[in-house]
C-alpha atoms as a PDB file:
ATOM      1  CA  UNK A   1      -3.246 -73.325  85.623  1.00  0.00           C
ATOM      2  CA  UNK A   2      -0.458 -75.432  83.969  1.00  0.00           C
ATOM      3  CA  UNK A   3      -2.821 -75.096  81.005  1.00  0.00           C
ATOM      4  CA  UNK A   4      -2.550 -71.240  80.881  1.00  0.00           C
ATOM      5  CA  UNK A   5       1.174 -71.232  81.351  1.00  0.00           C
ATOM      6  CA  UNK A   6       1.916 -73.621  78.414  1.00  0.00           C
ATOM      7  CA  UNK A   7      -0.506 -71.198  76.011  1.00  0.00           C
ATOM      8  CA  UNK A   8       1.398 -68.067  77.840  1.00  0.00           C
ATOM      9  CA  UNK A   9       4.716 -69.361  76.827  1.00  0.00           C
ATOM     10  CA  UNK A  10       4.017 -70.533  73.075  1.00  0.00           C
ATOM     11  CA  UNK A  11       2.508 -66.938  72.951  1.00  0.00           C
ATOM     12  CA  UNK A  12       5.333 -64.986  74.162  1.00  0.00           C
ATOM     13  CA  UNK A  13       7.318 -67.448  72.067  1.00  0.00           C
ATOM     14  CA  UNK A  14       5.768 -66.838  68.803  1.00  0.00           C
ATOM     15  CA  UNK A  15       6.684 -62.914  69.976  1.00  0.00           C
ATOM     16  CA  UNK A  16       9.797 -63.850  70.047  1.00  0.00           C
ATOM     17  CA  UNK A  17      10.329 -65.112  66.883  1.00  0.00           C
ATOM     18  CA  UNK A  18       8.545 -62.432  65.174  1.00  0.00           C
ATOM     19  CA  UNK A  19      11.129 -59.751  66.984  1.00  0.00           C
ATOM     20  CA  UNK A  20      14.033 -61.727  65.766  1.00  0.00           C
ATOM     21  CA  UNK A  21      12.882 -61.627  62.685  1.00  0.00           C
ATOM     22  CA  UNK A  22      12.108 -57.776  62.857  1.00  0.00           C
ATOM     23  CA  UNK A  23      15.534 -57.217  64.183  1.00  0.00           C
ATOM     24  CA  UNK A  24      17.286 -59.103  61.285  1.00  0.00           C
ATOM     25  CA  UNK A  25      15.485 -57.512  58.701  1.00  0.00           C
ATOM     26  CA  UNK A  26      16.437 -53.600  60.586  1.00  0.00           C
ATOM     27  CA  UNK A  27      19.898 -55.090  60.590  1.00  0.00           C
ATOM     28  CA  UNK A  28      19.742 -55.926  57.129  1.00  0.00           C
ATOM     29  CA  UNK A  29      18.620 -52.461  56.041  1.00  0.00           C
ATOM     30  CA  UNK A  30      21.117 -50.967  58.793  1.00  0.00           C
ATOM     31  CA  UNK A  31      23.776 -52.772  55.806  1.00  0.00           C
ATOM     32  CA  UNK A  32      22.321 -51.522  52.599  1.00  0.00           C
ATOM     33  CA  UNK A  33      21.817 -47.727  54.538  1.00  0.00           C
ATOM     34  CA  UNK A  34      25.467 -47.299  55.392  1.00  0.00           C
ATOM     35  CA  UNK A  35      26.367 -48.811  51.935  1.00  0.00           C
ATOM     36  CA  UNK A  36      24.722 -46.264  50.503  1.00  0.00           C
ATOM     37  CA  UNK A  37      25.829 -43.488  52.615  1.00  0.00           C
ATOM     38  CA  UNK A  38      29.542 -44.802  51.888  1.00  0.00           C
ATOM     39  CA  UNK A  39      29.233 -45.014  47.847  1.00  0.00           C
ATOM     40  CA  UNK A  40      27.369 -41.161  48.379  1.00  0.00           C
ATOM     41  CA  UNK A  41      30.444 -40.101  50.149  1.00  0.00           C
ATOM     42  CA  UNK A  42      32.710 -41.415  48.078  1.00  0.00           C
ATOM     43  CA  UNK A  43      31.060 -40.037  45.350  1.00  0.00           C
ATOM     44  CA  UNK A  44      31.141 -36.257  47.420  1.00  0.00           C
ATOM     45  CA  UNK A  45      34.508 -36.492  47.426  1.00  0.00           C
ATOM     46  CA  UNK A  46      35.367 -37.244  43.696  1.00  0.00           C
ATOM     47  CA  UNK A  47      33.012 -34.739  42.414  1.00  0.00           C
ATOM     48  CA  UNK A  48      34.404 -31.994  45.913  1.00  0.00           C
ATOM     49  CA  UNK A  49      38.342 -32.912  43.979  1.00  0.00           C
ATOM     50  CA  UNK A  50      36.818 -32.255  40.425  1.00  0.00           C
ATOM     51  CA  UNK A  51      35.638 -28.995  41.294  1.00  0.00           C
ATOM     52  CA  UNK A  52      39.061 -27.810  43.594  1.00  0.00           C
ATOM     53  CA  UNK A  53      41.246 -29.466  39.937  1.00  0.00           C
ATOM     54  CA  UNK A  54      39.093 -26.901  37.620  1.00  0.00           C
ATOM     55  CA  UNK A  55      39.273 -24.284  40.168  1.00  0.00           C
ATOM     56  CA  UNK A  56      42.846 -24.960  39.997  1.00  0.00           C
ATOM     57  CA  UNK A  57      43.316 -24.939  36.197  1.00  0.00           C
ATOM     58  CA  UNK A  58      40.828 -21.826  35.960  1.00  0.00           C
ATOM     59  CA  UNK A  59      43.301 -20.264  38.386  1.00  0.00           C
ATOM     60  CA  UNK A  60      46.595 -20.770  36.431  1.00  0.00           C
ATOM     61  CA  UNK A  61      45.149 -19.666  33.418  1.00  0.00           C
ATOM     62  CA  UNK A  62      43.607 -21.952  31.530  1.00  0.00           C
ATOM     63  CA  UNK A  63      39.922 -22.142  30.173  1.00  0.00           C
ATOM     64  CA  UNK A  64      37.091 -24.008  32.052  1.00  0.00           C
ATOM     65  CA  UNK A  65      35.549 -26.863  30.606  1.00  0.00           C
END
């Protein structure tokens, strides 16, 4: 019986470490993801105040580029 339990607990163990691991590497890519999204939305909003300044230029008169 003691037998059985020691195997049982360097099983679950060896489960654990591989879900740690699992849940680092999700973490990590949690990072990068919401890196990304932020440069994206940055980027959105550069190109969104590019448009409204040629809308704005078009609108007082002066040629598109």
């Amino acid at each position: 019986m003691r037998e059985q339990l020691q195997l049982r607990i360097e099983e679950l163990k060896k489960e654990f470490e591989v879900g740690q691991a699992r849940l680092q590497e999700t973490e990590r890519q949690q990072v990068i993801l919401r890196e990304t999204l932020l440069r994206i939305s940055g980027a959105i909003q550069v190109l969104e105040e590019l448009l409204r300044e040629s809308d704005d230029k078009t609108q007082d008169g002066a040629r598109p580029e």
